[in-house]
N, C-alpha and C. Protein backbone atom coordinates (compact mmCIF):
# COMPACT_ATOMS: atom_id res chain seq x y z
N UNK A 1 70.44 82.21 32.46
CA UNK A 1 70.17 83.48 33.09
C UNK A 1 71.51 84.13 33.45
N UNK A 2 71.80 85.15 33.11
CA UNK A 2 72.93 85.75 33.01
C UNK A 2 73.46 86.12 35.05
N UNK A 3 73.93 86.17 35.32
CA UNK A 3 74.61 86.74 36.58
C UNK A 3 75.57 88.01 36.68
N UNK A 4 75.41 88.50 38.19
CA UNK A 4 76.60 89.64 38.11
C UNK A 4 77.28 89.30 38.74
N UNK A 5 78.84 89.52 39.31
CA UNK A 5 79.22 89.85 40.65
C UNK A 5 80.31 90.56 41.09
N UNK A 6 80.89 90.58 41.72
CA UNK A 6 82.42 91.31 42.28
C UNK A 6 82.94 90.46 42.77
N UNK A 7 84.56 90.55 42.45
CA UNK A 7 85.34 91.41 41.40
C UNK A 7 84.37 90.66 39.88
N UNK A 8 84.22 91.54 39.04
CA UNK A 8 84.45 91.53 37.56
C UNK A 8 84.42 92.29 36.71
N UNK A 9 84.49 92.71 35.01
CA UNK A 9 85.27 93.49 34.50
C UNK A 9 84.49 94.81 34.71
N UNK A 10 83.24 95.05 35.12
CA UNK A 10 82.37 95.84 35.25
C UNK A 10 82.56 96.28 36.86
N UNK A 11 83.22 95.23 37.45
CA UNK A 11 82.77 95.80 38.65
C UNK A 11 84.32 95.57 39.84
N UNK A 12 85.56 95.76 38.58
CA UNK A 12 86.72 95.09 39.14
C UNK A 12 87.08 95.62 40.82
N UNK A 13 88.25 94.58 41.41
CA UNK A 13 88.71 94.61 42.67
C UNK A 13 89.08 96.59 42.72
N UNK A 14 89.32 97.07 44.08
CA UNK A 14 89.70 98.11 44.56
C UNK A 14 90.63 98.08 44.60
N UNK A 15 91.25 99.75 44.08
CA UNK A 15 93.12 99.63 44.62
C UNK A 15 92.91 100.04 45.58
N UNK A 16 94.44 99.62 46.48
CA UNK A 16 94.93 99.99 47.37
C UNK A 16 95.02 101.57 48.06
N UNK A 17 94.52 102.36 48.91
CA UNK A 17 94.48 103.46 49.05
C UNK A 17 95.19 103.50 50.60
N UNK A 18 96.08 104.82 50.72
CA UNK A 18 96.81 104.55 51.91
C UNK A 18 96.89 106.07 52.44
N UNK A 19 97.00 106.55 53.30
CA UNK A 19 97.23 107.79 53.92
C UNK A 19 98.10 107.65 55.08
N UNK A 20 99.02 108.35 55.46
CA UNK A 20 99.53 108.14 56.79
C UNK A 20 99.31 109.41 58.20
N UNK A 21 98.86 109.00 58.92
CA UNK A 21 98.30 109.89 59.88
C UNK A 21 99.02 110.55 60.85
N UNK A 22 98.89 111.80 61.57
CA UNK A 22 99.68 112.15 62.51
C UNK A 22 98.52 111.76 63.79
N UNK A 23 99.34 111.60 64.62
CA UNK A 23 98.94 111.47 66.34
C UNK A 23 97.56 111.95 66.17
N UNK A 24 96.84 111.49 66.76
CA UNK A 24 95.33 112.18 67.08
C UNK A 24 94.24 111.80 66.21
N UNK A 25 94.57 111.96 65.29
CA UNK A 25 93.24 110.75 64.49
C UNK A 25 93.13 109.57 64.47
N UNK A 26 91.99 109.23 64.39
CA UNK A 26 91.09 107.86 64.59
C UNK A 26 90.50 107.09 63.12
N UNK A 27 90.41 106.36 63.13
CA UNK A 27 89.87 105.65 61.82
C UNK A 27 88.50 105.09 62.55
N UNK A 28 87.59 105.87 61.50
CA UNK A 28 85.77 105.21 62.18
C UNK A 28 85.33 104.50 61.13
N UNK A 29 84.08 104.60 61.17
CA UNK A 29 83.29 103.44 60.47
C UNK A 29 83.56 103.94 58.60
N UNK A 30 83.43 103.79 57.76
CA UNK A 30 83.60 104.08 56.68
C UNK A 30 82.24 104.56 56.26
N UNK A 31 81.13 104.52 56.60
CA UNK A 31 79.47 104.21 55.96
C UNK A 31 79.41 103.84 54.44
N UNK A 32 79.59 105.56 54.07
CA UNK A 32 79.13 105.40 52.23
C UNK A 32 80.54 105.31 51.98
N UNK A 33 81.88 105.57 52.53
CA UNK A 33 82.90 105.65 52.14
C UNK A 33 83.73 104.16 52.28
N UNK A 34 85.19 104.27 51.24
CA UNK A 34 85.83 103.09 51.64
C UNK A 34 86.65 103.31 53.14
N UNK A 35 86.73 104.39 53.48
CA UNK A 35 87.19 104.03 54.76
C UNK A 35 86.94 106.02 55.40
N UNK A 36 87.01 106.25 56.22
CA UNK A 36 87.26 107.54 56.96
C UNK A 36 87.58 107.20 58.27
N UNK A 37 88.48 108.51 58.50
CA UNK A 37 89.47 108.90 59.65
C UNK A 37 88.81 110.61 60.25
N UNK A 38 88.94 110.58 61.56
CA UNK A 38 88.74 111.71 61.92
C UNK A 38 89.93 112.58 63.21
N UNK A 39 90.12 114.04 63.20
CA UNK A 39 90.71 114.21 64.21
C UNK A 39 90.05 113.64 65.71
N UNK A 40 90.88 113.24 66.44
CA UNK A 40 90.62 112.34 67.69
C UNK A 40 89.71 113.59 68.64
N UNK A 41 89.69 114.54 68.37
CA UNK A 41 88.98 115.27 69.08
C UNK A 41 87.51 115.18 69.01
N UNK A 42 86.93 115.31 68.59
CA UNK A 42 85.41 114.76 67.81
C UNK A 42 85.18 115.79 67.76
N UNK A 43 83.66 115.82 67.78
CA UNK A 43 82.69 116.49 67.47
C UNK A 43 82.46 116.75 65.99
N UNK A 44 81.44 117.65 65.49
CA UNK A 44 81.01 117.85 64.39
C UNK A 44 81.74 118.60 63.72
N UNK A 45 82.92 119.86 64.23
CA UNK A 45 83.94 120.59 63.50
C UNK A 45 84.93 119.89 63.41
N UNK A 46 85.00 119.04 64.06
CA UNK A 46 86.42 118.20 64.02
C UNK A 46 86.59 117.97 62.57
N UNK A 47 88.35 118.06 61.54
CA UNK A 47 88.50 117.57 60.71
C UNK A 47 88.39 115.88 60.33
N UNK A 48 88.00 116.02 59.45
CA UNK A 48 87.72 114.48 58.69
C UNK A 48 88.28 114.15 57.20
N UNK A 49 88.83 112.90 57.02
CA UNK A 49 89.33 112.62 55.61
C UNK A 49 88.79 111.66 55.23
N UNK A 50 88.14 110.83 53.92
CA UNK A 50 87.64 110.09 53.90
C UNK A 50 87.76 109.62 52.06
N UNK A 51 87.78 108.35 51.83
CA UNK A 51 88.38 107.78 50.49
C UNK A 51 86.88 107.00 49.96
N UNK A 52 86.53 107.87 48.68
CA UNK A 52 85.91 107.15 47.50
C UNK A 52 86.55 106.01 46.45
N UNK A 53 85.43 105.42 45.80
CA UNK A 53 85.47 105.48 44.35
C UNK A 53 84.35 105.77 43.49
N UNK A 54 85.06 105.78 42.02
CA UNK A 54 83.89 106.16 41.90
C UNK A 54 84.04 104.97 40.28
N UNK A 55 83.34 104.49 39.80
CA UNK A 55 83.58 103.51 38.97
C UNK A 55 82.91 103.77 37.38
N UNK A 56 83.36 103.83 36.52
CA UNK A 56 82.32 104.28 34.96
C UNK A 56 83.42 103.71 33.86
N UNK A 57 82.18 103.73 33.10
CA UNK A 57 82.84 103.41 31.05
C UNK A 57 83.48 104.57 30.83
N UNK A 58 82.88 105.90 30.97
CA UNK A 58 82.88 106.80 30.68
C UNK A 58 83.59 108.47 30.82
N UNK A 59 82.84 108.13 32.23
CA UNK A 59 83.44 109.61 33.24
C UNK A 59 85.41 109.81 33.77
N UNK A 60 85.17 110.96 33.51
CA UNK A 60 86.27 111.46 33.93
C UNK A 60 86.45 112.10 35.03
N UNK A 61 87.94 112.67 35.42
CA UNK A 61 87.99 113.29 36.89
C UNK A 61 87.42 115.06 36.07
N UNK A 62 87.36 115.60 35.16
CA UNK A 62 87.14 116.46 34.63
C UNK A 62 85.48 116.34 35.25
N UNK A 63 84.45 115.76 34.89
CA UNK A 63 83.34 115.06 35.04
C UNK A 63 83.13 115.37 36.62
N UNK A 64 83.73 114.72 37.28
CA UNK A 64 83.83 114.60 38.75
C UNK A 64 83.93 115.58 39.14
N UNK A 65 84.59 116.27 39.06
CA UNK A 65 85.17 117.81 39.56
C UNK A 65 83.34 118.52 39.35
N UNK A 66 83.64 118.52 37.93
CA UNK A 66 82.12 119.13 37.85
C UNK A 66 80.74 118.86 38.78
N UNK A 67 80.89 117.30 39.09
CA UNK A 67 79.48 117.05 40.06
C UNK A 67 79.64 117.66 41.10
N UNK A 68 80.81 117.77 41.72
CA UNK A 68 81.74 118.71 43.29
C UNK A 68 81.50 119.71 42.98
N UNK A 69 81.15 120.45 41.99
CA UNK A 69 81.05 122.18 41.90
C UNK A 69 80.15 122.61 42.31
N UNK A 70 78.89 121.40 41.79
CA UNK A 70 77.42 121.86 41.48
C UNK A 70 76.73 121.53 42.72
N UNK A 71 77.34 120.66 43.42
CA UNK A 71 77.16 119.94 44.54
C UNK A 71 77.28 121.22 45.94
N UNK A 72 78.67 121.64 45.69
CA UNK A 72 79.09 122.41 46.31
C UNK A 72 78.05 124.10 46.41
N UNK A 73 77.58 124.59 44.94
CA UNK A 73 76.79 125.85 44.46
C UNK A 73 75.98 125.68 45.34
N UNK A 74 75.25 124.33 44.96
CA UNK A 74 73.64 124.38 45.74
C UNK A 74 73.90 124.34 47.53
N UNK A 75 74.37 124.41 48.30
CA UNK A 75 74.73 125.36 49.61
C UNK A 75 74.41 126.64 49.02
N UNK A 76 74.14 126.79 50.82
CA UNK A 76 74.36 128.75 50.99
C UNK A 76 75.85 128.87 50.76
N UNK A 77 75.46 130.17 50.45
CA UNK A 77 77.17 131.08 49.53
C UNK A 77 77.94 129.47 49.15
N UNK A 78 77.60 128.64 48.80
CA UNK A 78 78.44 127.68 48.00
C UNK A 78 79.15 128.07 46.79
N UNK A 79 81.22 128.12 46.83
CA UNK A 79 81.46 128.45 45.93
C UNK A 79 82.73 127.91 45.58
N UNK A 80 83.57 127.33 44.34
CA UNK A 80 84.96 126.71 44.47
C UNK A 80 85.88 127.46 43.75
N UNK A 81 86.89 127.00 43.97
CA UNK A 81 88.09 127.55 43.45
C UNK A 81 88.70 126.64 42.23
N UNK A 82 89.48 127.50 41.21
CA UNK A 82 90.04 126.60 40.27
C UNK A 82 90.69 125.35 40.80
N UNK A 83 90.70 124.46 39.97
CA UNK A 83 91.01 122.79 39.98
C UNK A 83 92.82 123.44 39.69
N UNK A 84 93.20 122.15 40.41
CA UNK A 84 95.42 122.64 40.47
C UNK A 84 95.51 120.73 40.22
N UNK A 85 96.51 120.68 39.85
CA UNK A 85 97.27 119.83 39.46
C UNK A 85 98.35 119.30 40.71
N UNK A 86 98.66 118.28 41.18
CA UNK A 86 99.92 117.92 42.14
C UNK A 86 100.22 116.50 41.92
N UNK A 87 101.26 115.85 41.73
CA UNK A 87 102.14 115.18 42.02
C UNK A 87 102.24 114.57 43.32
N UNK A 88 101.50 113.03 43.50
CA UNK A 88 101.56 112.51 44.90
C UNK A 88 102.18 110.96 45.10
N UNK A 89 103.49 111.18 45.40
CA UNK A 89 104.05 109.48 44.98
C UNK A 89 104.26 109.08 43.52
N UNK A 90 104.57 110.15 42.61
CA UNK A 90 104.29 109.58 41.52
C UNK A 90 103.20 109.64 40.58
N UNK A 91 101.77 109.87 40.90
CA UNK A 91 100.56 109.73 40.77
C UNK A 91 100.39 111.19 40.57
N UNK A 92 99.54 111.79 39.78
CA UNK A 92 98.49 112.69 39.12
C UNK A 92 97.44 112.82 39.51
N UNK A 93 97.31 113.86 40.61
CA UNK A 93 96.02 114.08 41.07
C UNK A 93 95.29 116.05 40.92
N UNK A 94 94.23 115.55 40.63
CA UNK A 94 93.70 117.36 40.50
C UNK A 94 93.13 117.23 41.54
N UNK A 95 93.53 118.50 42.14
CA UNK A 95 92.89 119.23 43.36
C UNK A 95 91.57 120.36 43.43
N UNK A 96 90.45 120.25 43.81
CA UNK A 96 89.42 121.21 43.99
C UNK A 96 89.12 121.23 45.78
N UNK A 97 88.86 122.56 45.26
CA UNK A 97 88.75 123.48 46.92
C UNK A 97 86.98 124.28 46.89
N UNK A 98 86.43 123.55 47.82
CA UNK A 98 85.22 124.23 47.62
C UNK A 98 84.52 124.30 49.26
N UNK A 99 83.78 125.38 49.51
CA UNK A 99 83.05 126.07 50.32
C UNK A 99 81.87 126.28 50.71
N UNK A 100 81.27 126.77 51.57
CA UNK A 100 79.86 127.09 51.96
C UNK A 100 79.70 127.19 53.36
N UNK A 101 78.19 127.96 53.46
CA UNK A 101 78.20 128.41 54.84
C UNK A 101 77.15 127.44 55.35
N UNK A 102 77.07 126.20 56.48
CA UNK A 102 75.92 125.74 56.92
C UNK A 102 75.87 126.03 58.43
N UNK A 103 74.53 125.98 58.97
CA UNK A 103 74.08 126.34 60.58
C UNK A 103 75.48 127.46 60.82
N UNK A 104 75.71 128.48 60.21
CA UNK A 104 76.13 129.83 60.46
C UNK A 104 77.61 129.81 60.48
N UNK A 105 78.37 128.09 60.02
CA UNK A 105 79.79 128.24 60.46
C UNK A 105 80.04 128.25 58.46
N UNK A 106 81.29 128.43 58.52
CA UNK A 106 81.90 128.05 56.84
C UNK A 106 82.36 126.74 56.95
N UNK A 107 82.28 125.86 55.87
CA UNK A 107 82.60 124.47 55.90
C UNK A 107 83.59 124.52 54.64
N UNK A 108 84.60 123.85 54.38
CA UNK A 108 85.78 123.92 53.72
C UNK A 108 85.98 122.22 53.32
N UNK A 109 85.87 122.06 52.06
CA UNK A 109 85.96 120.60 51.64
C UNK A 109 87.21 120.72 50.28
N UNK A 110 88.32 119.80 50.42
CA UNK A 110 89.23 119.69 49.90
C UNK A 110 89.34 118.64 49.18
N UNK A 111 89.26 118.16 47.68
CA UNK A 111 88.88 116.66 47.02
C UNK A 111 90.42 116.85 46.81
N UNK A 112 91.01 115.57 46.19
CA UNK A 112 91.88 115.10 45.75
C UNK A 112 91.45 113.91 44.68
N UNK A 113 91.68 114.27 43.13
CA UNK A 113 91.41 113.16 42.38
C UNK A 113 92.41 112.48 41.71
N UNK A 114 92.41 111.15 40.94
CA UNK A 114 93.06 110.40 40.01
C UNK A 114 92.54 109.34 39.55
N UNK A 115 92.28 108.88 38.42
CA UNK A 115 92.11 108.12 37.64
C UNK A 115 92.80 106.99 37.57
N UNK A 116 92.54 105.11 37.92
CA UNK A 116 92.74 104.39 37.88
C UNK A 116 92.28 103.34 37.00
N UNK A 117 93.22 103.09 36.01
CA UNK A 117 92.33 101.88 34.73
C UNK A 117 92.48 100.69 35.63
N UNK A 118 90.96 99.95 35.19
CA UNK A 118 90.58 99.09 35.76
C UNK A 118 89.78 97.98 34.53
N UNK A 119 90.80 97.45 33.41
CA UNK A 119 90.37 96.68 32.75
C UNK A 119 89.53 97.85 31.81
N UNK A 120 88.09 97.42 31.60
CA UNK A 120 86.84 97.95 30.91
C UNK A 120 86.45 99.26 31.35
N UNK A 121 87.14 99.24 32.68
CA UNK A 121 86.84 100.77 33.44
C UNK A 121 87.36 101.58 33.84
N UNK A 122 87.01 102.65 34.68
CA UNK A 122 87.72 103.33 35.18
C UNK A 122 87.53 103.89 36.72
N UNK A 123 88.59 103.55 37.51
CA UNK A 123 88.09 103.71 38.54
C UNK A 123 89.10 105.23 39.04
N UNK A 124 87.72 106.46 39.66
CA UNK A 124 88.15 107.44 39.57
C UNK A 124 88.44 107.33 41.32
N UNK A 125 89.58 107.97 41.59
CA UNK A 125 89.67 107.60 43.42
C UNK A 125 89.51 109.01 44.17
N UNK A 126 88.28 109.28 44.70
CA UNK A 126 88.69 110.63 45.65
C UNK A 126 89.03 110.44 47.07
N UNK A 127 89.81 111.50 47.39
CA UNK A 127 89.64 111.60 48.79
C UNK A 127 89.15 112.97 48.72
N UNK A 128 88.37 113.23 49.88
CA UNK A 128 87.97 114.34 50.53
C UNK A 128 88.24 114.72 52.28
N UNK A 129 88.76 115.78 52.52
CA UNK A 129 88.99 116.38 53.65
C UNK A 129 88.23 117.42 53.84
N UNK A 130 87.60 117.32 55.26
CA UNK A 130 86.05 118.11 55.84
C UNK A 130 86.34 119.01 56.70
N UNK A 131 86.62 120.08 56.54
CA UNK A 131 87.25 121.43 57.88
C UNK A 131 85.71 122.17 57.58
N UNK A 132 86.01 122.70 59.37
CA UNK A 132 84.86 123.31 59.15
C UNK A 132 84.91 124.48 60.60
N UNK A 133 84.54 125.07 61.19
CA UNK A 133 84.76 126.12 62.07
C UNK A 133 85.79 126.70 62.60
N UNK A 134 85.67 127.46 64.08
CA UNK A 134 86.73 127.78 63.97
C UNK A 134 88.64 127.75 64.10
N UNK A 135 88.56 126.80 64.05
CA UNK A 135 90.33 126.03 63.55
C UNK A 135 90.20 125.80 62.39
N UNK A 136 89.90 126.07 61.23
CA UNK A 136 89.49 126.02 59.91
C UNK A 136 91.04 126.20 59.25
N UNK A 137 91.73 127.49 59.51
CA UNK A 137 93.00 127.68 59.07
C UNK A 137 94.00 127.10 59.60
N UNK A 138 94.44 126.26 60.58
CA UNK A 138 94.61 125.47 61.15
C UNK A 138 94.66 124.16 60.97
N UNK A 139 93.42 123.71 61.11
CA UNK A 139 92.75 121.86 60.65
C UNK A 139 93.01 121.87 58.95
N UNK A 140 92.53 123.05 57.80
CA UNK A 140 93.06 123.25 56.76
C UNK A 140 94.20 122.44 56.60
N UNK A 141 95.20 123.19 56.99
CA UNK A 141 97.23 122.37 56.94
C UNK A 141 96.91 121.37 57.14
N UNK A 142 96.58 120.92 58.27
CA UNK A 142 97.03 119.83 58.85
C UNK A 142 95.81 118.31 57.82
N UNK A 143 95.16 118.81 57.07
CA UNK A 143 94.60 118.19 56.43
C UNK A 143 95.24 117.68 54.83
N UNK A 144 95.63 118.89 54.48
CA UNK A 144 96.75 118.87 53.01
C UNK A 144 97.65 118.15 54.00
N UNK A 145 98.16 118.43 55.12
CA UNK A 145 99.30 117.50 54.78
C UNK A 145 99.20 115.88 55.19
N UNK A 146 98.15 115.80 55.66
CA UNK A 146 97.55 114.15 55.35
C UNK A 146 97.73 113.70 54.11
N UNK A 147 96.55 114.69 53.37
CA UNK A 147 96.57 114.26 51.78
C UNK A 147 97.58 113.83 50.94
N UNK A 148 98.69 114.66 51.57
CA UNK A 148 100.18 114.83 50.42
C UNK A 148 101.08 113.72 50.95
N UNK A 149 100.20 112.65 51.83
CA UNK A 149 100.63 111.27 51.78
C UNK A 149 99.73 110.12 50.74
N UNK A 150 99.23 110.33 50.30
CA UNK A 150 98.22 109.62 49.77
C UNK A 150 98.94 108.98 48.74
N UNK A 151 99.11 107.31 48.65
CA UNK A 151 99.43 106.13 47.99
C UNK A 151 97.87 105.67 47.47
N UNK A 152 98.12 105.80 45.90
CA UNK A 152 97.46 104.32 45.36
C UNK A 152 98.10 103.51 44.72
N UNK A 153 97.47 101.85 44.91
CA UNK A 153 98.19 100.87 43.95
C UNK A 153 96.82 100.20 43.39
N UNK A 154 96.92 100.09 42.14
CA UNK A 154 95.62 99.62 41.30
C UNK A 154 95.79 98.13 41.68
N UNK A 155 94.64 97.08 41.77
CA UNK A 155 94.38 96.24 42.18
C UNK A 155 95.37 95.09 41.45
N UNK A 156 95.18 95.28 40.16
CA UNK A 156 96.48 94.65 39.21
C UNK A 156 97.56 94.98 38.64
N UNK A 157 97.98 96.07 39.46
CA UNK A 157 99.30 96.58 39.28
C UNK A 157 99.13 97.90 38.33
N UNK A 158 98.14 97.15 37.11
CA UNK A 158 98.31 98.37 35.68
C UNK A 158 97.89 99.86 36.30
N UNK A 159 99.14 101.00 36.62
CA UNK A 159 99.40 102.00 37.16
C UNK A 159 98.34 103.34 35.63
N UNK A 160 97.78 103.40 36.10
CA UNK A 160 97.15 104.70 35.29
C UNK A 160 97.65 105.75 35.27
């Protein structure tokens, strides 16, 4: 009878994902995520950053971007901005910027992607940053510039 498990080639170890924080944020529970951080202030506008993966034979960050669009449409006034290209440590990541209006405030979600080979697979890594009322232009910055710390190291070194 055949078996599955983790780590294996289907389902290899996680890279390393790193962000470095300024004063005031907190690192909470992760739930669906591999880990999230929030500004120490709380509440529900408070900014938030938080690290995926996403694992396939197949899919691309091209792919990905796309589920974030459609994801993003179906909101009220849900709408994104062209995908940008940046340079983080070395690493190749596309950037999408997408929007919408919920319970009457605008919510502002910032992905960061890159592609990590993982043997048989591919492990696609997002982060996402969650601004949302009014410090929006504000929590915005201070969210990119979380991001524009962002380290990965693939679990076995092989750098994608």
């Amino acid at each position: 009878m055949p078996t599955v498990g983790h780590p294996s080639a289907l389902s290899p170890q996680l890279p390393t994902i790193e962000l470095t924080l300024p004063e005031g944020w907190v690192a909470e529970p992760g739930g669906d995520a591999l880990f999230r951080v929030t500004h120490g202030r709380g509440g529900d506008l408070a900014p938030q950053l938080a690290a995926y993966i996403h694992t396939s034979h197949e899919a691309t960050t091209a792919d990905l971007v796309d589920d974030l669009v459609i994801e993003a449409e179906a909101h009220d006034e849900g709408e994104s901005d062209p995908t940008f290209d940046v340079d983080l440590d070395g690493r190749e990541w596309t950037g999408l910027n997408v929007s919408w209006i919920q319970d009457g405030e605008p919510v502002y979600l910032v992905h960061l992607l890159t592609a990590v080979a993982a043997g048989e697979v591919t492990q696609l890594v997002r982060l996402t940053g969650r601004i949302a009322g009014p410090d929006s232009e504000r929590d915005y910055d201070e969210v990119q510039d979380v991001l524009e710390t962002a380290r990965v190291t693939p679990a076995r070194g092989d750098d994608a």
